[in-house]
N, C-alpha and C. Protein backbone atom coordinates (compact mmCIF):
# COMPACT_ATOMS: atom_id res chain seq x y z
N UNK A 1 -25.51 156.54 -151.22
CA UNK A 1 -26.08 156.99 -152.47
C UNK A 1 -27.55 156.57 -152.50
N UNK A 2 -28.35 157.40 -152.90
CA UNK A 2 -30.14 156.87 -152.96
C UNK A 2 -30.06 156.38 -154.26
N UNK A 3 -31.65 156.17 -154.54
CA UNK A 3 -31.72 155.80 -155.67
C UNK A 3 -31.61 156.76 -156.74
N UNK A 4 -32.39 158.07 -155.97
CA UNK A 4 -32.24 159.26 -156.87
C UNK A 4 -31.48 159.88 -157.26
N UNK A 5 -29.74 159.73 -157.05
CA UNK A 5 -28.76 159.58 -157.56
C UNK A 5 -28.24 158.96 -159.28
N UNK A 6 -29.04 158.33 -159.62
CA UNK A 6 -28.97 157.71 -160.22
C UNK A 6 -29.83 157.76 -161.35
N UNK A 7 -30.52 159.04 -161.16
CA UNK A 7 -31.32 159.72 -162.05
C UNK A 7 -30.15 159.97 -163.65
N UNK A 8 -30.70 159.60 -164.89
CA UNK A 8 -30.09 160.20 -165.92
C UNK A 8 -30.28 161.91 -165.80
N UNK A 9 -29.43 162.39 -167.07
CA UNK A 9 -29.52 163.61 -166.93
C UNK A 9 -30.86 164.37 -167.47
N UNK A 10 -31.48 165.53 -166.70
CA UNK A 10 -32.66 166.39 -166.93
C UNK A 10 -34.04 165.43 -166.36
N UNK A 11 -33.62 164.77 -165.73
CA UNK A 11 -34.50 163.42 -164.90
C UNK A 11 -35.03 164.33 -163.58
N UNK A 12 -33.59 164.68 -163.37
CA UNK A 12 -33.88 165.10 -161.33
C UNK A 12 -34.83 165.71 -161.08
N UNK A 13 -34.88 166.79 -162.10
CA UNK A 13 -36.29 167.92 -161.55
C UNK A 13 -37.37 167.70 -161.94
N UNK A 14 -38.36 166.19 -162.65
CA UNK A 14 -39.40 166.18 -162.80
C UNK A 14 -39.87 165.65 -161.58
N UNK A 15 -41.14 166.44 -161.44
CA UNK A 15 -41.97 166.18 -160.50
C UNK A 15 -41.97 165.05 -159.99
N UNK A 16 -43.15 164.05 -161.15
CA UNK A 16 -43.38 162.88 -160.23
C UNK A 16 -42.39 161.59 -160.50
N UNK A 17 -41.55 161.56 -161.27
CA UNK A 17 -40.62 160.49 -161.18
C UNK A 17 -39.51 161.27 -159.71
N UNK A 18 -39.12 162.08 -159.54
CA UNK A 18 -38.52 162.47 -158.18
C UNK A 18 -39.48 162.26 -156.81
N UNK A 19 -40.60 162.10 -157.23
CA UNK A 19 -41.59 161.80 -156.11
C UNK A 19 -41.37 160.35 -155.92
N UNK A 20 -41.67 159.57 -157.46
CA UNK A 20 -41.41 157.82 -157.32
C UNK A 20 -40.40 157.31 -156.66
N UNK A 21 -39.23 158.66 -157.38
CA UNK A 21 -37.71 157.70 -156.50
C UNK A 21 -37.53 157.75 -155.34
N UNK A 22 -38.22 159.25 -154.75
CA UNK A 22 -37.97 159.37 -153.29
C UNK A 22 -39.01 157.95 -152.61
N UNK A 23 -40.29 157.60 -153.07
CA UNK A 23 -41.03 156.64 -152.49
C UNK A 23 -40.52 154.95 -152.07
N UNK A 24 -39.62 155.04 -153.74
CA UNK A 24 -38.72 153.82 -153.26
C UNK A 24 -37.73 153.83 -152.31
N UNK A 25 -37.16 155.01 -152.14
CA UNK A 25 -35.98 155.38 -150.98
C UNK A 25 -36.52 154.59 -150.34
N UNK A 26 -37.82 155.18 -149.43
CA UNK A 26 -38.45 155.49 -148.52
C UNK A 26 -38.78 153.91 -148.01
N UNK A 27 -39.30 153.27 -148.93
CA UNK A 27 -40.10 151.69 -148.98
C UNK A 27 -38.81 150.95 -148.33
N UNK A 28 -37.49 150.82 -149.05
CA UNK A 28 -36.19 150.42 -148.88
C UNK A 28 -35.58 150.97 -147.49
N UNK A 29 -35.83 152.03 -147.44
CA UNK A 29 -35.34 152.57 -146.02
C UNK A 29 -36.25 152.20 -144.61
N UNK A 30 -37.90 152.07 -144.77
CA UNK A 30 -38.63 151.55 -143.64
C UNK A 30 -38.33 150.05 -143.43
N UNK A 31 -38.05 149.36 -144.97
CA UNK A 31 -37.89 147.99 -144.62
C UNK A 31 -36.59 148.01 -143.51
N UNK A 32 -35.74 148.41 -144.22
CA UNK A 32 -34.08 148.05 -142.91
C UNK A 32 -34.52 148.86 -142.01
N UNK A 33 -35.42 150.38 -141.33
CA UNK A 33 -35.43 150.62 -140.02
C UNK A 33 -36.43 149.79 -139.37
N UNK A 34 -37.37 148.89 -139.85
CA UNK A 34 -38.29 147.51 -139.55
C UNK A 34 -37.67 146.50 -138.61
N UNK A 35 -36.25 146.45 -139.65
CA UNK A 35 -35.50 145.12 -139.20
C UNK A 35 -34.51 145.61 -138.15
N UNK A 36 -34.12 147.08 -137.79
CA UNK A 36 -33.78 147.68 -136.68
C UNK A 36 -34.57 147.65 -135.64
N UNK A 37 -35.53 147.88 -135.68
CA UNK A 37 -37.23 148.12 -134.61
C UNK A 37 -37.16 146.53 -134.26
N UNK A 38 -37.09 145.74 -134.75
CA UNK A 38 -37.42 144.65 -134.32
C UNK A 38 -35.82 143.71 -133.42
N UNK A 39 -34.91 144.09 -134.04
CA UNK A 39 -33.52 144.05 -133.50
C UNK A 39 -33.57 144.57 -132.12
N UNK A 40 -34.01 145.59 -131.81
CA UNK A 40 -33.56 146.71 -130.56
C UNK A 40 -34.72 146.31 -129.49
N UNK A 41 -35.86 145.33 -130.17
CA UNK A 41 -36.75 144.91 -129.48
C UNK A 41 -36.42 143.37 -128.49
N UNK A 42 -35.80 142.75 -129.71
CA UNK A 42 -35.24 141.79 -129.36
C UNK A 42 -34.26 141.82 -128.00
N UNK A 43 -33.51 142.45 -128.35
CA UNK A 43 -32.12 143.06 -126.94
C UNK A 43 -32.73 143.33 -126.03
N UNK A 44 -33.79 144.62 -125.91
CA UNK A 44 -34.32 144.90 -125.52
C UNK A 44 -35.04 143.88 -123.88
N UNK A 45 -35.67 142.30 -124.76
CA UNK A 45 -36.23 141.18 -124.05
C UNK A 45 -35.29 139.72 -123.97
N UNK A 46 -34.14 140.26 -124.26
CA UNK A 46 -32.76 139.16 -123.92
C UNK A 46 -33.18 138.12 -125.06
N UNK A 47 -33.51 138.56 -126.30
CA UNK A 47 -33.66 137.56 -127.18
C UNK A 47 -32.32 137.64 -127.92
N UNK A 48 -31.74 137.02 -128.17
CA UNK A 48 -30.17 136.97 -128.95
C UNK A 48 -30.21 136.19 -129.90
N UNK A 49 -30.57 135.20 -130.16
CA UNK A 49 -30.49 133.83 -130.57
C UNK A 49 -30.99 133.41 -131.97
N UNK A 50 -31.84 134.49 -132.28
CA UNK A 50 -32.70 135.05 -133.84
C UNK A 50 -32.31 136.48 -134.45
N UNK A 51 -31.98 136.52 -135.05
CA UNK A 51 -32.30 137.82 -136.15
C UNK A 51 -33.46 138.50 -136.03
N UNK A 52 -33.45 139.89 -136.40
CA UNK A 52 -34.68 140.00 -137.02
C UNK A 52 -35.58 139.65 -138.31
N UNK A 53 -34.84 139.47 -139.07
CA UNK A 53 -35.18 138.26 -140.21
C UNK A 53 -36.23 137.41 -140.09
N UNK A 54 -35.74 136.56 -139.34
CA UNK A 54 -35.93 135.40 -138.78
C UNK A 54 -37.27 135.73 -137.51
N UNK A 55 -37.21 136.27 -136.85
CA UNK A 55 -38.48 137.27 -135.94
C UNK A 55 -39.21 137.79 -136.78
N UNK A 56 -39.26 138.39 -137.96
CA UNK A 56 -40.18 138.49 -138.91
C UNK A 56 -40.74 136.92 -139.40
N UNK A 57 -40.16 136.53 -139.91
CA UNK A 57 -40.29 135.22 -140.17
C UNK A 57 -41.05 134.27 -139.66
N UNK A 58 -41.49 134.25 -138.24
CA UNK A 58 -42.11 133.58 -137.32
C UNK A 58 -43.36 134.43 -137.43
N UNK A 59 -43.37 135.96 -136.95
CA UNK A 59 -44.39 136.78 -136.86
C UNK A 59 -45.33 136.33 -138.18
N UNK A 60 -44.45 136.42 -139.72
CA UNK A 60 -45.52 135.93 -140.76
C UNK A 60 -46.05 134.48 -140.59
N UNK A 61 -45.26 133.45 -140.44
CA UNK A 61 -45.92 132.19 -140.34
C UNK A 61 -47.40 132.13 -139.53
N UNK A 62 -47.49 133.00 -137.91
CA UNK A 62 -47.62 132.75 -137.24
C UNK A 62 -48.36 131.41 -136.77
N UNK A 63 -49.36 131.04 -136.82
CA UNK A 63 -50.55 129.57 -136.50
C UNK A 63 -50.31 128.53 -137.77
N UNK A 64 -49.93 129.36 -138.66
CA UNK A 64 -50.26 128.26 -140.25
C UNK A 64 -49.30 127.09 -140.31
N UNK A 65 -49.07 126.55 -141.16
CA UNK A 65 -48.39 125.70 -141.21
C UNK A 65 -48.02 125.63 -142.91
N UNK A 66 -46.94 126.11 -143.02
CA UNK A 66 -46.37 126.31 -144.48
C UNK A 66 -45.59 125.58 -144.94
N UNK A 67 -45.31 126.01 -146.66
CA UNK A 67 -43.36 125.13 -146.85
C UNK A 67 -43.27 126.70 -147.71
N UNK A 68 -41.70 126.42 -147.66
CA UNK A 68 -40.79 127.74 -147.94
C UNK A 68 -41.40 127.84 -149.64
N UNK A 69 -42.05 126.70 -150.12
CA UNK A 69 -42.66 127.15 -151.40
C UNK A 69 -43.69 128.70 -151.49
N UNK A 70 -44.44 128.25 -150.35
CA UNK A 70 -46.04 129.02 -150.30
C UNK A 70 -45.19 130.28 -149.58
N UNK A 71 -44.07 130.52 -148.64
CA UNK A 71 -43.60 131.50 -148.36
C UNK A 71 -42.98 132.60 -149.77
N UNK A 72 -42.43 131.72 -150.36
CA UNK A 72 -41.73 132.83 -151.37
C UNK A 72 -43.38 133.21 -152.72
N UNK A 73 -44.23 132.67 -152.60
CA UNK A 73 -45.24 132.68 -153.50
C UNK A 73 -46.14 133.92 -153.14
N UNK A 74 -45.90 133.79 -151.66
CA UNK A 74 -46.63 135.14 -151.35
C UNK A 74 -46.32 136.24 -151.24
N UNK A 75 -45.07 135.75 -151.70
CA UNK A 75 -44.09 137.20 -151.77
C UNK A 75 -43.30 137.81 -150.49
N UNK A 76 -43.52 137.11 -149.70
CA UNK A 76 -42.63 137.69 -148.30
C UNK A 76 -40.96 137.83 -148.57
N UNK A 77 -40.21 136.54 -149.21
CA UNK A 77 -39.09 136.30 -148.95
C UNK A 77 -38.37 135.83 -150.12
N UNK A 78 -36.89 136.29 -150.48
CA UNK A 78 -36.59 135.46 -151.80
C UNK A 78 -35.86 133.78 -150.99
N UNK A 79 -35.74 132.77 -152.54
CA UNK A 79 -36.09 131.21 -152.51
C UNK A 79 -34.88 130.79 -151.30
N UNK A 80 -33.55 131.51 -151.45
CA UNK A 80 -32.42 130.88 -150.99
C UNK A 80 -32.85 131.95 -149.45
N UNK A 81 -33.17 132.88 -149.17
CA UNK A 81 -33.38 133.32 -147.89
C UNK A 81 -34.17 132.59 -147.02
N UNK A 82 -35.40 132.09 -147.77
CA UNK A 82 -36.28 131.92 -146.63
C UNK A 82 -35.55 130.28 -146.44
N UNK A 83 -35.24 129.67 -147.16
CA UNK A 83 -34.72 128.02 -146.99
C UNK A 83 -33.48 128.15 -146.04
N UNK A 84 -32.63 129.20 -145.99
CA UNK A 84 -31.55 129.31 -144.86
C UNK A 84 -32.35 129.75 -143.65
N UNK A 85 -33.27 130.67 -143.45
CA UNK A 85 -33.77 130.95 -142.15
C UNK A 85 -34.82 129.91 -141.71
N UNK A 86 -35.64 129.51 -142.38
CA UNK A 86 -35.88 127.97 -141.98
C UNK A 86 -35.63 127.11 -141.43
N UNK A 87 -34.26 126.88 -142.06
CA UNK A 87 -33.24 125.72 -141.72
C UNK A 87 -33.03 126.00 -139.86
N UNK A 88 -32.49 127.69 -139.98
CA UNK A 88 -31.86 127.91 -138.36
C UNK A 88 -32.86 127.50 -137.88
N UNK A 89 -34.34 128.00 -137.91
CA UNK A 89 -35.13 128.10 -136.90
C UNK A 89 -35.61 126.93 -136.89
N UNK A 90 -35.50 125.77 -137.70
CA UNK A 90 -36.18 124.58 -137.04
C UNK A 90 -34.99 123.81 -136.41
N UNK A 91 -33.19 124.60 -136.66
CA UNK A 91 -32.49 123.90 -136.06
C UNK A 91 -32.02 124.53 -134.33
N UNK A 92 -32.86 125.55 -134.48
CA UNK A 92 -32.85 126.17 -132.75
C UNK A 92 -33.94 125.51 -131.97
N UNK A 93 -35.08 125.08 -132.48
CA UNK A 93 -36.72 124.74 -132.07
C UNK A 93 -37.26 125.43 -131.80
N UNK A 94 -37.38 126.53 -132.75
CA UNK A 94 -38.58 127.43 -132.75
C UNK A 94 -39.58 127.58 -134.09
N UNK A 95 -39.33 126.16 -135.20
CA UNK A 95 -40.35 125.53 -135.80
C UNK A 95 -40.06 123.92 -136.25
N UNK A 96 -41.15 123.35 -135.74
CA UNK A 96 -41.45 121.85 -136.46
C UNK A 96 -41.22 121.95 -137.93
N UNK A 97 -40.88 120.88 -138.54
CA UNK A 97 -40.90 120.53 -139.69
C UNK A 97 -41.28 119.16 -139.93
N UNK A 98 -41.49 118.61 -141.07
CA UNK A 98 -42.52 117.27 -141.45
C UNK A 98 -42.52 117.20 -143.14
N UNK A 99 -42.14 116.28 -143.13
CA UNK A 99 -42.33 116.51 -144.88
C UNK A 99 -43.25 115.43 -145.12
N UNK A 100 -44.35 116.46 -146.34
CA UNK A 100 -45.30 116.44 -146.82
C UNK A 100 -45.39 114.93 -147.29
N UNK A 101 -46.51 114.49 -147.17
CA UNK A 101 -47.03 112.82 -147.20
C UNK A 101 -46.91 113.15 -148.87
N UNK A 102 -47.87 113.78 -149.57
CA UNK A 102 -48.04 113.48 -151.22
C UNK A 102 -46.96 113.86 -151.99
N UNK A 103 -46.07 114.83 -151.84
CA UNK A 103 -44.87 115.30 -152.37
C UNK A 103 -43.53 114.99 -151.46
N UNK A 104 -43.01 114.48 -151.11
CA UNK A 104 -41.97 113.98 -149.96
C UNK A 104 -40.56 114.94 -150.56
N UNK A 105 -40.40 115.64 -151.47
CA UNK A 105 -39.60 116.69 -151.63
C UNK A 105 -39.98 117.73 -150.77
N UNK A 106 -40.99 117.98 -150.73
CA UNK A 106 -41.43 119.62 -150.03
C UNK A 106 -41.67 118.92 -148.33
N UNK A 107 -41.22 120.28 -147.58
CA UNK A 107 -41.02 120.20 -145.85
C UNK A 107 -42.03 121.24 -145.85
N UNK A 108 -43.59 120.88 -144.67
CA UNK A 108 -44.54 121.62 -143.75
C UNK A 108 -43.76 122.19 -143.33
N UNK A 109 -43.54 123.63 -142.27
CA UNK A 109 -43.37 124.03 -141.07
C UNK A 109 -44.38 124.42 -140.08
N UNK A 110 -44.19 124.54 -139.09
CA UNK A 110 -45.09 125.22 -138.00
C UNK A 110 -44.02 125.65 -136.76
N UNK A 111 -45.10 126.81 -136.06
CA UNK A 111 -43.81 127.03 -135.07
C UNK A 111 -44.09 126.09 -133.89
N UNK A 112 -43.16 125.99 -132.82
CA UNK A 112 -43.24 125.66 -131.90
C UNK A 112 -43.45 126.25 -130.97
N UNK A 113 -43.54 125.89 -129.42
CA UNK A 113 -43.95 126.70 -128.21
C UNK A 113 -43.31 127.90 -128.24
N UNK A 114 -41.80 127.75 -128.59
CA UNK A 114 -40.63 128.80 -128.35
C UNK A 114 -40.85 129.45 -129.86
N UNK A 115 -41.01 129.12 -130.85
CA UNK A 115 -41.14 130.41 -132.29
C UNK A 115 -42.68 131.10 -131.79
N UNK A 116 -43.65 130.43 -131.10
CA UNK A 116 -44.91 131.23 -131.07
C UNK A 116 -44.49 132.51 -130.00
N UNK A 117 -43.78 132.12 -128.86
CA UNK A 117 -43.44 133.36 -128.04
C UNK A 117 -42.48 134.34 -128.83
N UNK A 118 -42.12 133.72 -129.56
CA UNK A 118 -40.60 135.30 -130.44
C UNK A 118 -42.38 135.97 -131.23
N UNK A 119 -42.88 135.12 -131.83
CA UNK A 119 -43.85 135.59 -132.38
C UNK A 119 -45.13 136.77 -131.67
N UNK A 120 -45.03 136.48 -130.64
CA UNK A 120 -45.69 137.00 -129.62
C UNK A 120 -45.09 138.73 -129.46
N UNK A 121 -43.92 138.87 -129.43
CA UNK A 121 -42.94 139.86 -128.79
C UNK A 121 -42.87 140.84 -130.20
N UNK A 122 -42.91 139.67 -131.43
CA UNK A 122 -43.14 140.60 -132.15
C UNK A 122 -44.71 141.49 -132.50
N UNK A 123 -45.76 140.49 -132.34
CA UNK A 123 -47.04 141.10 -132.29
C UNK A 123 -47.23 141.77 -131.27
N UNK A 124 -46.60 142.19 -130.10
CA UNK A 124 -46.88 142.98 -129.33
C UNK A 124 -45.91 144.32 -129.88
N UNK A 125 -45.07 144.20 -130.32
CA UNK A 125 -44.46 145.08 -130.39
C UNK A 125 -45.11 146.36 -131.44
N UNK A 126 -45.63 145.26 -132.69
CA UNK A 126 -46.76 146.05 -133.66
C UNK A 126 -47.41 146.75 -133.00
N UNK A 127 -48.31 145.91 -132.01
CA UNK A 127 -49.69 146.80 -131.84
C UNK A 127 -49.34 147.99 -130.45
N UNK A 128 -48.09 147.88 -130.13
CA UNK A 128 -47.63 149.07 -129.13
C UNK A 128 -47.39 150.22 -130.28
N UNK A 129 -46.69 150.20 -131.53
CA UNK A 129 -46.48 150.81 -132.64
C UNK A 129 -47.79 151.37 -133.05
N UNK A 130 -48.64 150.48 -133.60
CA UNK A 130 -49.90 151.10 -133.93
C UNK A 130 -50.92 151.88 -133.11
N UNK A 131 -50.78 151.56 -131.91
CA UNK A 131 -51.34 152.53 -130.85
C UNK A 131 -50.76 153.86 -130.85
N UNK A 132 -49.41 153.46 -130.55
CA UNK A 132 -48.34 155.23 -130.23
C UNK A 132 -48.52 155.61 -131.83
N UNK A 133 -48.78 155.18 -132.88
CA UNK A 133 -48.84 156.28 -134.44
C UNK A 133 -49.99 157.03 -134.24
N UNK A 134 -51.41 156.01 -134.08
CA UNK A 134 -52.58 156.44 -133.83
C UNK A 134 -52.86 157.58 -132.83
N UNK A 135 -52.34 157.07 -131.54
CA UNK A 135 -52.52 157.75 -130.22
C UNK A 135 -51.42 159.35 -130.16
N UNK A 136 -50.47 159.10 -131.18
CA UNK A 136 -49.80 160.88 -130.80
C UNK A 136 -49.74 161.36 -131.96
N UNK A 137 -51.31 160.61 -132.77
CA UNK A 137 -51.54 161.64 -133.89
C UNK A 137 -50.79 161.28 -135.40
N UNK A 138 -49.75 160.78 -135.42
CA UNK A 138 -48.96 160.44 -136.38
C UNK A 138 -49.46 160.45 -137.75
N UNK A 139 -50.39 158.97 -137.47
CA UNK A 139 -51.19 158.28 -138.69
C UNK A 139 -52.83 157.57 -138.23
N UNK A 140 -53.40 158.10 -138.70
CA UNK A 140 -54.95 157.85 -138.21
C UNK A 140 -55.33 156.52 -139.37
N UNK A 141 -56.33 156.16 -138.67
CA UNK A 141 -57.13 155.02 -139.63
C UNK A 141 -57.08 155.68 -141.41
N UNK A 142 -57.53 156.76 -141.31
CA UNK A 142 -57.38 156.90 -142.83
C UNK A 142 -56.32 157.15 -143.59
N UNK A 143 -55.24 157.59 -142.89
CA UNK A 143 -53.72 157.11 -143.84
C UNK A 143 -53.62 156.16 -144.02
N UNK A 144 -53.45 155.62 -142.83
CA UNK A 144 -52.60 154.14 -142.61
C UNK A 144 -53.41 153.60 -143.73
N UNK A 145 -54.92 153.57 -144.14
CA UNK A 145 -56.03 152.83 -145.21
C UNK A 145 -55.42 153.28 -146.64
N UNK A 146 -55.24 154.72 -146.50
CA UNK A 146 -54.35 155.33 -148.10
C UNK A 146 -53.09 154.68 -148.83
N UNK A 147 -52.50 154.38 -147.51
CA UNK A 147 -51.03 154.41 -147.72
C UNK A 147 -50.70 152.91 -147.73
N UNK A 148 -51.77 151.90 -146.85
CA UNK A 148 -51.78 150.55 -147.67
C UNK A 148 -52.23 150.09 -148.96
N UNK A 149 -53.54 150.82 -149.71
CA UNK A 149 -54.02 151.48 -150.78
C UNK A 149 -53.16 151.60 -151.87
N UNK A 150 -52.57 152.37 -151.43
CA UNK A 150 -51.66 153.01 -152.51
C UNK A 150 -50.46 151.96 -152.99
N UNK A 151 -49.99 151.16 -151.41
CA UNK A 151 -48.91 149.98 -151.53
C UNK A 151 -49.37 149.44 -152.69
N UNK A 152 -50.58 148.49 -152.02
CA UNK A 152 -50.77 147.57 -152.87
C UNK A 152 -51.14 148.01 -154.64
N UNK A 153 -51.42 148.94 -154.73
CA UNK A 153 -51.97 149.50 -156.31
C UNK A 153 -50.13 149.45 -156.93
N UNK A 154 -49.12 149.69 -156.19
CA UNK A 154 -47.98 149.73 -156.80
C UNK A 154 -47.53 148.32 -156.59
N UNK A 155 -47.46 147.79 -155.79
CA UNK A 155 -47.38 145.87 -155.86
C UNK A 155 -48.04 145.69 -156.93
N UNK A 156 -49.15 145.68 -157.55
CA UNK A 156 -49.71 145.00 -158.49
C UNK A 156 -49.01 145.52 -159.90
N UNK A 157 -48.86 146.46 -160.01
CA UNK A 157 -48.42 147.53 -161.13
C UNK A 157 -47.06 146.37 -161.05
N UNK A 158 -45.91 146.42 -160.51
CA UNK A 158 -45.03 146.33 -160.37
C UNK A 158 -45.02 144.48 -160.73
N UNK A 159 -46.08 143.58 -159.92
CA UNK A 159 -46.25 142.42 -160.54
C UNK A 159 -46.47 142.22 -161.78
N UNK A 160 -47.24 143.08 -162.40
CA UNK A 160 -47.61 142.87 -163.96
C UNK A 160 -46.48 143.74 -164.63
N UNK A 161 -45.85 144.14 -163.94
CA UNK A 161 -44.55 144.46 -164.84
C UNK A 161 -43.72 142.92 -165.02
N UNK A 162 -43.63 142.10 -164.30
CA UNK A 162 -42.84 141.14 -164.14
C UNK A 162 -43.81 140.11 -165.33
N UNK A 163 -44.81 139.75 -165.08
CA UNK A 163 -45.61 138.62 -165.99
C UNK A 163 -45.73 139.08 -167.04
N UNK A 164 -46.02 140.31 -167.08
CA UNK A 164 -46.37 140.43 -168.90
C UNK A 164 -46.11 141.56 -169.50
N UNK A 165 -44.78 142.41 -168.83
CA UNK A 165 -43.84 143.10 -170.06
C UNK A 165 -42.68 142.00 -170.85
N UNK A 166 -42.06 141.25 -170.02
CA UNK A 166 -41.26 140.77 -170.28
C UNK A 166 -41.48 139.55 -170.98
C-alpha cells in the first residue's frame, strides 16, 4: 500500500498534494533501495558482519568523533537506533569508544582501522554512483543541485512543522 492510498475521499485527483504523496513514496522508497545498494555492495566485497545500517553509519561518522547525542541531533538516526548500532559496532571493532571527561554519562565514538575501511567501500561506492548518474546522463550537476535544493527547503518546512505548530 503507498502512501497515496490513503488519500481521503476527492483528495486523489488534486494535482499537487498527489505530486507531494507520490514525493514521499519516492523519499521512503530511495531510502530502503539505499540500504539495498549498500547491502548488495557489501556481499558483493565479503563484508557480512555489518548491516547496511550500520555501513551507513560509519560512512556518516566518518574522521569525527561523536556521541549518539550529536548523531540523532543532526538528524541522521532515531535515539534507540543509533545506541543499538553503536553498541554492535564498537562491540565488533569497527569504532572506539571513551566516555567523555566533563559529562561521564555521554560515550565519544570514532572509527577504527576496520570501521574506516567499511567506510571506505562505502565512499567508493557513492562516487562510482555519482560518476555512472553523471556519466550516462541520468542527473547532471544541475539536478542533483535542484533536487538537493528542493530536499532541504522541505526538511526545513517539515522541521518547523515540528517546533512551532505544535
Amino acid at each position: 500500500m503507498s502512501i497515496q492510498d490513503n488519500l481521503g475521499p476527492g483528495l486523489s485527483d488534486r494535482g499537487f498534494m498527489a505530486d507531494y504523496l507520490e514525493a514521499l513514496s519516492l523519499v521512503e522508497r530511495l531510502h530502503r533501495l539505499l540500504l539495498d545498494v549498500i547491502k548488495d555492495e557489501f556481499e558483493r566485497v565479503a563484508v557480512l558482519e555489518i548491516n547496511a545500517v550500520q555501513g551507513l553509519l560509519l560512512f556518516n561518522i566518518s574522521d569525527n568523533e561523536v556521541t549518539a547525542g550529536e548523531l540523532k541531533s543532526r538528524g541522521y538516526y532515531q535515539g534507540s537506533n543509533v545506541s543499538y548500532n553503536l553498541k554492535k559496532l564498537v562491540d565488533m571493532g569497527y569504532m572506539h569508544h571513551q566516555r567523555c571527561e566533563i559529562d561521564r554519562r555521554s560515550v565519544r565514538v570514532r572509527l577504527t582501522d576496520k570501521g574506516r575501511t567499511i567506510r571506505d567501500v562505502v565512499s567508493v561506492l557513492f562516487a562510482r554512483h555519482a560518476e555512472g548518474l553523471e556519466g550516462k546522463g541520468v542527473l547532471g550537476p544541475a539536478g542533483i543541485s535542484e533536487i538537493s535544493a528542493s530536499l532541504k527547503r522541505m526538511e526545513r518546512y517539515w522541521t518547523d512543522q515540528i517546533r512551532y505548530i505544535y
